[in-house]
N, C-alpha and C. Protein backbone atom coordinates (compact mmCIF):
# COMPACT_ATOMS: atom_id res chain seq x y z
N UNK A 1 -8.49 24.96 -14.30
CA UNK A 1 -8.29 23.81 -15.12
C UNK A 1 -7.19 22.95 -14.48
N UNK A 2 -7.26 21.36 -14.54
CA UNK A 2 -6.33 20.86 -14.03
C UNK A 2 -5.82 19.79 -14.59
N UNK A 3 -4.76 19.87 -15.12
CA UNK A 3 -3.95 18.78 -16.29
C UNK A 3 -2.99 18.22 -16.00
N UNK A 4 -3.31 16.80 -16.05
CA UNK A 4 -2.49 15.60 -15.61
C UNK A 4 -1.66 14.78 -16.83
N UNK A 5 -0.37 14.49 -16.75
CA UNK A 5 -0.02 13.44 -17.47
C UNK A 5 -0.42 12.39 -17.45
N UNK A 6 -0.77 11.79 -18.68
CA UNK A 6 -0.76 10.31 -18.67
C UNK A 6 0.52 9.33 -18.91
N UNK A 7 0.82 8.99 -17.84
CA UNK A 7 2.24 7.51 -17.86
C UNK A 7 1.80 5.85 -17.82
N UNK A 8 2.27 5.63 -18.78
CA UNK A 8 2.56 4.29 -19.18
C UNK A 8 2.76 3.61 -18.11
N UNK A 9 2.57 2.04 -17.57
CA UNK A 9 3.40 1.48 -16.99
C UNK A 9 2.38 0.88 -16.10
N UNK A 10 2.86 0.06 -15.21
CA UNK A 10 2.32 -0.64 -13.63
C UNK A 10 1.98 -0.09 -12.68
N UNK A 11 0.56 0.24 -12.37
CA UNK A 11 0.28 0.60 -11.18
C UNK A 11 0.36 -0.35 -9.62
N UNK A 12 1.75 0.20 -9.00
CA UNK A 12 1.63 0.08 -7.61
C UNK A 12 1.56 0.53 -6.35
N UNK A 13 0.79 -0.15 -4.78
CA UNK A 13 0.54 0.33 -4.51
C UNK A 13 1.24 -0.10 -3.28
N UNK A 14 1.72 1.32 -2.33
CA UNK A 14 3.41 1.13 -1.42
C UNK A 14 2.79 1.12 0.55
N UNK A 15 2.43 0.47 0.84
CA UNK A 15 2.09 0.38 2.12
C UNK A 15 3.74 0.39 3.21
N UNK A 16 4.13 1.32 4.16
CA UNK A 16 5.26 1.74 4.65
C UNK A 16 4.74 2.16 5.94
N UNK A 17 5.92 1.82 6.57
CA UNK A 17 5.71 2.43 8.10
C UNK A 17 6.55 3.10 8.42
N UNK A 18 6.48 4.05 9.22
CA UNK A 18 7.88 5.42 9.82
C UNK A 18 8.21 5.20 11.09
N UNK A 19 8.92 4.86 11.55
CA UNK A 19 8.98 4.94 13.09
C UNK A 19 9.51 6.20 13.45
N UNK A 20 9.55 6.54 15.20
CA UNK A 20 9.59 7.35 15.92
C UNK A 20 10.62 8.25 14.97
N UNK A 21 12.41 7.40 15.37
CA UNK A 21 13.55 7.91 14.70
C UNK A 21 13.35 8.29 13.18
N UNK A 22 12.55 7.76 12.66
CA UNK A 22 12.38 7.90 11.35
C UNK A 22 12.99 6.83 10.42
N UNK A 23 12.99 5.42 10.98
CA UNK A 23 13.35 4.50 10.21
C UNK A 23 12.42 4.09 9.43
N UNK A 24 12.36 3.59 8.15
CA UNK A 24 11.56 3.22 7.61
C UNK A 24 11.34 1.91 7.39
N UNK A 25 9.94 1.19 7.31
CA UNK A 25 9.60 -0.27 7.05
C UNK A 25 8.79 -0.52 5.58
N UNK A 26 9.04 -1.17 4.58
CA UNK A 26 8.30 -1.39 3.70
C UNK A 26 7.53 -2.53 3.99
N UNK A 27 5.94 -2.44 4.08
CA UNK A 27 5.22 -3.59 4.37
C UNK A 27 4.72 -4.09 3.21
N UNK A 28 4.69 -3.30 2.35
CA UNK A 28 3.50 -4.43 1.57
C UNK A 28 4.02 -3.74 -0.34
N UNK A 29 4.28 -4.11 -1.29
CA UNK A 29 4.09 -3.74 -2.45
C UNK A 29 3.32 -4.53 -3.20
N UNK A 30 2.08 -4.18 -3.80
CA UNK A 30 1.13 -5.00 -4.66
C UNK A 30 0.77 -4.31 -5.82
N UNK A 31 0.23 -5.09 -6.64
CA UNK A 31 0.15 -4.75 -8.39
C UNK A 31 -1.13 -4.20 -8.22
N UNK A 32 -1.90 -3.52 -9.31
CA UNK A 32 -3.48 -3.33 -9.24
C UNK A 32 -3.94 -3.17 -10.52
N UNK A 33 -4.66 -4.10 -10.66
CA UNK A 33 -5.24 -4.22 -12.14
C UNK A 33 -6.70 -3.54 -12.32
N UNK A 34 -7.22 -2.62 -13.36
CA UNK A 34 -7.91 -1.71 -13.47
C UNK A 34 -9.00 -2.66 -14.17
N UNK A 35 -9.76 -3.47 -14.40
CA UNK A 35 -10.12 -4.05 -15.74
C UNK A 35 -11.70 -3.50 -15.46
N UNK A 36 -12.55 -2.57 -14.67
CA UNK A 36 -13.55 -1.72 -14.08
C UNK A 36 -13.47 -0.47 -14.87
N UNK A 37 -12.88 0.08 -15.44
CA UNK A 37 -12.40 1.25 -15.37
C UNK A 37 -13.59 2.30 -16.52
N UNK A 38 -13.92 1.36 -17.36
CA UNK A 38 -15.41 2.21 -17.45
C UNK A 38 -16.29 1.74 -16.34
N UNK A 39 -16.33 2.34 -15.36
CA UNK A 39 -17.45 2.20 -14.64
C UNK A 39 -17.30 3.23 -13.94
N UNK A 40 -18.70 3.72 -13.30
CA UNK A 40 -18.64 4.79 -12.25
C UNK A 40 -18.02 4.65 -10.59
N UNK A 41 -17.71 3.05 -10.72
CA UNK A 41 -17.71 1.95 -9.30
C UNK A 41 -16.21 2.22 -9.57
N UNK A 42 -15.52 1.77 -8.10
CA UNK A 42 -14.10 1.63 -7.70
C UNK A 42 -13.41 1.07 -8.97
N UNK A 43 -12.49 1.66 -9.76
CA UNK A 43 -11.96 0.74 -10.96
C UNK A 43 -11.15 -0.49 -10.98
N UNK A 44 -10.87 -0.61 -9.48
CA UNK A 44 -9.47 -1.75 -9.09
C UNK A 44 -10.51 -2.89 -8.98
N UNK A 45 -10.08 -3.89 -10.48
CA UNK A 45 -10.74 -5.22 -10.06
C UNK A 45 -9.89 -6.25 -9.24
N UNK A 46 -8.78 -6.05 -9.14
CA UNK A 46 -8.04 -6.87 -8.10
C UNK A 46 -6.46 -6.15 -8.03
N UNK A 47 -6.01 -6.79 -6.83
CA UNK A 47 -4.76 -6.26 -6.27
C UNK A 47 -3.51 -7.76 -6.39
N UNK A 48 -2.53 -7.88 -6.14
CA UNK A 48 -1.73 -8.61 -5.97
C UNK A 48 -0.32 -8.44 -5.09
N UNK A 49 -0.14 -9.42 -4.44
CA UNK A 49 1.43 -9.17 -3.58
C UNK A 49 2.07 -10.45 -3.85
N UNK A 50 3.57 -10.50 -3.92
CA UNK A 50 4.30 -11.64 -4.62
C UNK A 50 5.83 -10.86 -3.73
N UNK A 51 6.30 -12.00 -3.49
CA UNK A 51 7.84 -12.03 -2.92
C UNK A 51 8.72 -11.29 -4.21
N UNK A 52 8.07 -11.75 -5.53
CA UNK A 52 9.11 -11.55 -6.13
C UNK A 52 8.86 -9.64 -6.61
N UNK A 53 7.71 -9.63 -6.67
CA UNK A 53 7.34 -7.93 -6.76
C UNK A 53 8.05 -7.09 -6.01
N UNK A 54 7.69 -7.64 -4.57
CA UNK A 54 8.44 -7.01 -3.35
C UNK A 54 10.05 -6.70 -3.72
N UNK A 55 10.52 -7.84 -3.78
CA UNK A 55 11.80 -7.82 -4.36
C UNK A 55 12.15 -6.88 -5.47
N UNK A 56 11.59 -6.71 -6.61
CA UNK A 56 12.17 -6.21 -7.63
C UNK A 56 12.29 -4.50 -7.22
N UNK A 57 11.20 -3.99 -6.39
CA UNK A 57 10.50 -2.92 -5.98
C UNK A 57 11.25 -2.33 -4.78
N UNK A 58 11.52 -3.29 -3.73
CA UNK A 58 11.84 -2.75 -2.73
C UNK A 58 13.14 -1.55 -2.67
N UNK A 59 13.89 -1.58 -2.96
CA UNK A 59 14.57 -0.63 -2.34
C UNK A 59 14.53 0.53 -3.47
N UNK A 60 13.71 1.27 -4.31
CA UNK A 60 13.75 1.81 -4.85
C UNK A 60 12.10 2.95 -3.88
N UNK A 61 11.32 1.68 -3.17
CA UNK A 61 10.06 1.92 -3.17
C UNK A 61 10.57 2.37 -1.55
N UNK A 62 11.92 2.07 -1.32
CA UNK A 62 12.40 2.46 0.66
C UNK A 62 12.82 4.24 0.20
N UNK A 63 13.60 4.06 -1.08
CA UNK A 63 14.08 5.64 -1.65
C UNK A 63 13.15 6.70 -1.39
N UNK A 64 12.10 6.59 -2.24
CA UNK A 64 10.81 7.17 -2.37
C UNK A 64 9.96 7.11 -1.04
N UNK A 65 10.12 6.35 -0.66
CA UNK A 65 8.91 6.60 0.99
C UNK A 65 9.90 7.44 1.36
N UNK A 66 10.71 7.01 1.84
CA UNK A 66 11.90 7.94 2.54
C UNK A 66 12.21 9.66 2.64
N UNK A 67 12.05 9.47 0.93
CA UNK A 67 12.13 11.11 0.70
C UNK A 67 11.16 11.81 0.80
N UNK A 68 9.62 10.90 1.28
CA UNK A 68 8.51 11.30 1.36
C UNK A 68 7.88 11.78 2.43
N UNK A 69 8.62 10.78 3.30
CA UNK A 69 8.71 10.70 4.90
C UNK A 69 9.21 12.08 5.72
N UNK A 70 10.80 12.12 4.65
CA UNK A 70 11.43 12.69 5.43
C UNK A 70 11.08 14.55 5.12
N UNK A 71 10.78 14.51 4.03
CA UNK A 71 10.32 16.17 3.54
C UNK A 71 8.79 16.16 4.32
N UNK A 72 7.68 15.26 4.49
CA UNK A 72 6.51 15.89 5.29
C UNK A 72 6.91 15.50 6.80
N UNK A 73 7.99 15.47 7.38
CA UNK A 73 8.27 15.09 8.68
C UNK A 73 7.40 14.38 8.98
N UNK A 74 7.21 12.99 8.87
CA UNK A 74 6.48 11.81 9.37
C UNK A 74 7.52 10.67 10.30
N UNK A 75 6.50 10.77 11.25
CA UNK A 75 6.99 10.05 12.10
C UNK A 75 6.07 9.07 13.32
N UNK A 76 5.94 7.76 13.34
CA UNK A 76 5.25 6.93 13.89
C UNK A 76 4.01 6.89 12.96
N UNK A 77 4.21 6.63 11.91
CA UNK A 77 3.00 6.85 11.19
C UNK A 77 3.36 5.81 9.71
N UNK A 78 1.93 5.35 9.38
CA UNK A 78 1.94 4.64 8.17
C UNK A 78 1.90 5.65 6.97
N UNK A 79 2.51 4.86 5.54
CA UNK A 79 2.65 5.63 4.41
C UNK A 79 2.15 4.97 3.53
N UNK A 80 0.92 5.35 2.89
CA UNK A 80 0.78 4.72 1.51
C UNK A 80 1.12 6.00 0.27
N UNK A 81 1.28 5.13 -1.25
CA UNK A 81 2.13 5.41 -2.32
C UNK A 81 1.54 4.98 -2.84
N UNK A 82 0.80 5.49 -3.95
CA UNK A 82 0.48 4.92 -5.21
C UNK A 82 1.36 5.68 -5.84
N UNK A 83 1.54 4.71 -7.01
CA UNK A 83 2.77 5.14 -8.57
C UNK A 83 2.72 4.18 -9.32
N UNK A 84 3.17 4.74 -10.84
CA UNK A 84 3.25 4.10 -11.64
C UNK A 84 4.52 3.63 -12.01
N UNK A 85 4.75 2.18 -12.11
CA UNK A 85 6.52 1.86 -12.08
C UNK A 85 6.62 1.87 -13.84
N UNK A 86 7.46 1.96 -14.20
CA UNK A 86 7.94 2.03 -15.62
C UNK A 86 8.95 1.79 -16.04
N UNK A 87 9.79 2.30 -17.44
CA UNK A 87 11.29 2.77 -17.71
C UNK A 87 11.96 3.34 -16.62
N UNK A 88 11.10 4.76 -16.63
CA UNK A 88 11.79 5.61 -15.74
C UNK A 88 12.23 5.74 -14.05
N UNK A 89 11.08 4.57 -14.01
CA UNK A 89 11.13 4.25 -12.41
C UNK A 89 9.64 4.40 -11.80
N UNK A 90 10.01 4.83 -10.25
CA UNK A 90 8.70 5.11 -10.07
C UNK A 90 8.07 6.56 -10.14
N UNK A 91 6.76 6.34 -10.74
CA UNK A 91 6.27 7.90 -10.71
C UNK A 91 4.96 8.18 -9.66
N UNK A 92 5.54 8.83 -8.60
CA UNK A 92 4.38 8.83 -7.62
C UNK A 92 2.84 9.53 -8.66
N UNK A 93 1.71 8.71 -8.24
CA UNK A 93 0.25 9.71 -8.17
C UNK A 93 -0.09 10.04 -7.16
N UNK A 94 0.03 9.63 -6.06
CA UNK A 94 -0.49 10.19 -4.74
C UNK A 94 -0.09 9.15 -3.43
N UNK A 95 0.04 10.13 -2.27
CA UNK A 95 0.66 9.38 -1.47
C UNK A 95 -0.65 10.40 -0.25
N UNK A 96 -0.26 9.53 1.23
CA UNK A 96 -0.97 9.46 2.48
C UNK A 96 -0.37 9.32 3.55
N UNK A 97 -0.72 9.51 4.78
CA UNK A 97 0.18 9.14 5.94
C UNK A 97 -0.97 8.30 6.47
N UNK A 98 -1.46 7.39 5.82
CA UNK A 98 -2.12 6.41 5.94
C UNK A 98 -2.47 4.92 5.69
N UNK A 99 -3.41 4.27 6.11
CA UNK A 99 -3.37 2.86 6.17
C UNK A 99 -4.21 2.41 4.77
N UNK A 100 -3.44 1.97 4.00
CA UNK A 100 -4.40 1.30 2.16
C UNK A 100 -6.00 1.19 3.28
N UNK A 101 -6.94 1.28 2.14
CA UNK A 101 -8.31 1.05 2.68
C UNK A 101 -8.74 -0.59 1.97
N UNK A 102 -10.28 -0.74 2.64
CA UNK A 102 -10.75 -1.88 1.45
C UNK A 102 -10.01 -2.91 2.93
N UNK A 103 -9.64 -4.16 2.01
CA UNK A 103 -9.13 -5.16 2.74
C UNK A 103 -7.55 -4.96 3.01
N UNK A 104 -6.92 -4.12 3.16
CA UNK A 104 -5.46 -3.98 2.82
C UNK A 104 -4.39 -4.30 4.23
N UNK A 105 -5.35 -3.57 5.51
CA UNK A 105 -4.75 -4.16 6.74
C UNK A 105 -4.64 -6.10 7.10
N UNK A 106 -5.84 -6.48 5.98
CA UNK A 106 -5.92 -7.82 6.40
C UNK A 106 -4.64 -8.35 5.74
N UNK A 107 -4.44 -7.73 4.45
CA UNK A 107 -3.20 -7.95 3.72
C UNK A 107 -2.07 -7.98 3.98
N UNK A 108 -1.98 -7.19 4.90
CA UNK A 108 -0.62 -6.46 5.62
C UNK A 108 -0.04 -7.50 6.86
N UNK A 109 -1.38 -7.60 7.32
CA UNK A 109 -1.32 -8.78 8.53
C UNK A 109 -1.03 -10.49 8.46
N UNK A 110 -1.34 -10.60 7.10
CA UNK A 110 -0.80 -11.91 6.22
C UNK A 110 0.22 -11.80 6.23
N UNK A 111 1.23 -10.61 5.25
CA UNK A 111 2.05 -10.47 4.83
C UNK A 111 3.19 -10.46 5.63
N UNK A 112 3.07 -10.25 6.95
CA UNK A 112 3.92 -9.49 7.92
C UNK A 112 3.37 -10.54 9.42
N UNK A 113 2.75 -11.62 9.19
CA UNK A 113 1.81 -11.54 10.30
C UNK A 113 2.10 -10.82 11.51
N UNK A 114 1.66 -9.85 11.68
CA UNK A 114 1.07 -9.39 12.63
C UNK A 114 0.13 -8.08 12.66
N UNK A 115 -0.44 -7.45 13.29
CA UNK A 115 -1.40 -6.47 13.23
C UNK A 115 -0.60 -5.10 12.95
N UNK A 116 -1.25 -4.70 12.08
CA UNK A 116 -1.01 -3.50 11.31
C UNK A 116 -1.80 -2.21 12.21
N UNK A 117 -2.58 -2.78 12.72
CA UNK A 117 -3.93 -1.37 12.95
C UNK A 117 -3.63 -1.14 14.54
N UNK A 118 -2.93 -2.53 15.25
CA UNK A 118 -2.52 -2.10 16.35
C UNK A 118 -1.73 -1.11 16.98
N UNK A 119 -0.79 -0.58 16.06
CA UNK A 119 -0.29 0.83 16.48
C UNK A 119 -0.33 1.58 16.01
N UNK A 120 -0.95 1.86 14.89
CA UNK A 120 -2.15 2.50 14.71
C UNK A 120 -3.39 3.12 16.15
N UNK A 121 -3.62 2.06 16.75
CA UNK A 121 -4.37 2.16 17.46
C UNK A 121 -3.76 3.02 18.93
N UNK A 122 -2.58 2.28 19.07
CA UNK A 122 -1.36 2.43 20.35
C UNK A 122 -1.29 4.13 20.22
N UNK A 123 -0.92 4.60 18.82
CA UNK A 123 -0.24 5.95 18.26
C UNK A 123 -1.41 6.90 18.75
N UNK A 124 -2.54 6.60 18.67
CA UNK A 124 -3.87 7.37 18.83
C UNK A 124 -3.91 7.84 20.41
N UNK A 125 -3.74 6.55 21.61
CA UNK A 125 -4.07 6.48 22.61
C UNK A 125 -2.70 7.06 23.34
N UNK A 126 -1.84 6.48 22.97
CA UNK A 126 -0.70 7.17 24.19
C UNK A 126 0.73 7.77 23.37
N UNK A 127 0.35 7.88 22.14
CA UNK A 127 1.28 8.17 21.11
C UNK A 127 2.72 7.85 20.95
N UNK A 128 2.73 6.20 21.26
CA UNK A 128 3.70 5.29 21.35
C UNK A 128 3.30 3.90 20.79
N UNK A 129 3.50 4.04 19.32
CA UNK A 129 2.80 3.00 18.56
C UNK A 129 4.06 1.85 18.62
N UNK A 130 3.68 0.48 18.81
CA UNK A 130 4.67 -0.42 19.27
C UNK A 130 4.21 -1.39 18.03
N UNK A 131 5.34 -0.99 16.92
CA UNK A 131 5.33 -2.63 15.87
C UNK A 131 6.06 -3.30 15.84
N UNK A 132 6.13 -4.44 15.85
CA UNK A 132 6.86 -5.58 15.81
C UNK A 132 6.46 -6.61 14.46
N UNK A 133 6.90 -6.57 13.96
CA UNK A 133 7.09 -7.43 12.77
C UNK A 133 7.81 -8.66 12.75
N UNK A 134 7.24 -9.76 11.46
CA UNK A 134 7.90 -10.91 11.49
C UNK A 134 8.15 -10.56 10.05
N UNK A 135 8.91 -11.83 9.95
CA UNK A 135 9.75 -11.94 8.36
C UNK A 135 8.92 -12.09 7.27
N UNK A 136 8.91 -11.44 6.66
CA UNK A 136 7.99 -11.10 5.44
C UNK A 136 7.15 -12.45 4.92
N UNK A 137 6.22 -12.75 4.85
CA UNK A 137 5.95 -13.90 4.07
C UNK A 137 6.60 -14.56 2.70
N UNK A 138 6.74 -15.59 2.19
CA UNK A 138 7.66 -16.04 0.96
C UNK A 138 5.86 -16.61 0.28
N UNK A 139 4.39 -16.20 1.35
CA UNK A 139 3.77 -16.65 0.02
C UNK A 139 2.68 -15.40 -1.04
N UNK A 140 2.15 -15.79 -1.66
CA UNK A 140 1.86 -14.95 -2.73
C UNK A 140 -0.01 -14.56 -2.41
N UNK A 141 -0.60 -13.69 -2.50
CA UNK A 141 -1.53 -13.15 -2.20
C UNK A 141 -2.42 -12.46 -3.15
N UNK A 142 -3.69 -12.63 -3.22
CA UNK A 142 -4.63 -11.30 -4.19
C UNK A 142 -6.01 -11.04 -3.74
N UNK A 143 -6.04 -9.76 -3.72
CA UNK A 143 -7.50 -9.61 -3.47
C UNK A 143 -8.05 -8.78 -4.16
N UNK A 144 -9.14 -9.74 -4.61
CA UNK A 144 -10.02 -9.59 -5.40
C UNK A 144 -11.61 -9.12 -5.34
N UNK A 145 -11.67 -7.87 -5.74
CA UNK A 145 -12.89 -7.30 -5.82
C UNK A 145 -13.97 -7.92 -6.70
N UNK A 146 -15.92 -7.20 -5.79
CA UNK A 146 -16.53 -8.10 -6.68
C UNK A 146 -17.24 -7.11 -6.40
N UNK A 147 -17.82 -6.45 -7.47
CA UNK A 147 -19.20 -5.52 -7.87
C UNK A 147 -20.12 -5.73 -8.23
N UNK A 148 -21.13 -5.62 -7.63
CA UNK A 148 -22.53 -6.04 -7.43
C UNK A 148 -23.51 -4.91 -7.68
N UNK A 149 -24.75 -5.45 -7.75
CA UNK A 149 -26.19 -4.24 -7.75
C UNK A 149 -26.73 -4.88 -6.75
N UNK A 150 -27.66 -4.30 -6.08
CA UNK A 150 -28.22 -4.81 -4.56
C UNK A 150 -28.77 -6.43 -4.72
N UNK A 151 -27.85 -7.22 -3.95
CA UNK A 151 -28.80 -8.64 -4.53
C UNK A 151 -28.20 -9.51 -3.33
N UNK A 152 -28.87 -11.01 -3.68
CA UNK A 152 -28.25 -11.83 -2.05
C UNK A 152 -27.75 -12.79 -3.03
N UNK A 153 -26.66 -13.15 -2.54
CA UNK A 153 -25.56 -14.52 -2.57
C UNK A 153 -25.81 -15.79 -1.83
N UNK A 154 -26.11 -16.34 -2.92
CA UNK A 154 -26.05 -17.49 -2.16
C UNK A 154 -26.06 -18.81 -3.49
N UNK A 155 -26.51 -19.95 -2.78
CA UNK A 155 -26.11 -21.35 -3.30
C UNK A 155 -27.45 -21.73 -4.56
């Protein structure tokens, strides 16, 4: 049998990077709204990223990668975090030493412009993943899911 709490609160979702030394980068914090959730289909009808989210989030969401990082010894490697933020703070549901799926690298690459999957890619081949980052974006972002039954789009 396997029994889960149910917590109140904001589901977000923590996209992070580890470098070699073990410094940590927060790339991306976004909201995720469930409004699917009777359905058998993905329940996230859309996601969101905002400067000011980032902000409220960030260094609580550097705490938590950190201690996440640093207890599964991760290193050169991406971190995603899902949790629920609340009163109490954040409450992890599950975390990855991986890249958000769906559209999330495109997200990342907005957010940060530059490529997310590239060292990613680097880490694979000569296991010297090289990121370089720019200054966070100041604009606001969402992506939005659309569930369908087999059909064509158009005008």
């Amino acid at each position: 049998m396997l029994l889960e709490e149910f917590i109140e609160g904001d589901e977000l979702s923590i996209d992070a990077w580890v470098s070699e030394g073990g410094a940590l980068t927060i790339l991306s914090i976004t909201s995720l709204t469930k409004e699917n959730s009777n359905s058998d289909d993905f329940p996230i009808s859309y996601s969101v990223y905002s400067p000011q989210l980032f902000d409220k989030f960030e260094s609580e969401a550097r705490d938590l990668s950190e201690k996440i990082a640093s207890t599964a010894k991760l290193r050169d490697s991406p971190l995603l975090i899902q949790c629920i933020a609340n009163e109490d703070g954040l409450n992890v549901l599950e975390f990855s030493p991986r890249l958000g799926g769906g559209c999330k690298v495109q997200l990342i690459n907005a957010i940060r412009s530059t490529s997310i999957m590239e060292p990613m890619i680097d880490a694979i081949i000569d296991g010297k993943p090289r990121l370089e980052l720019d200054k966070r974006s100041e604009a606001h972002f969402a992506m939005i899911y659309i569930y369908t039954t087999p059909c064509t789009f158009g005008a």
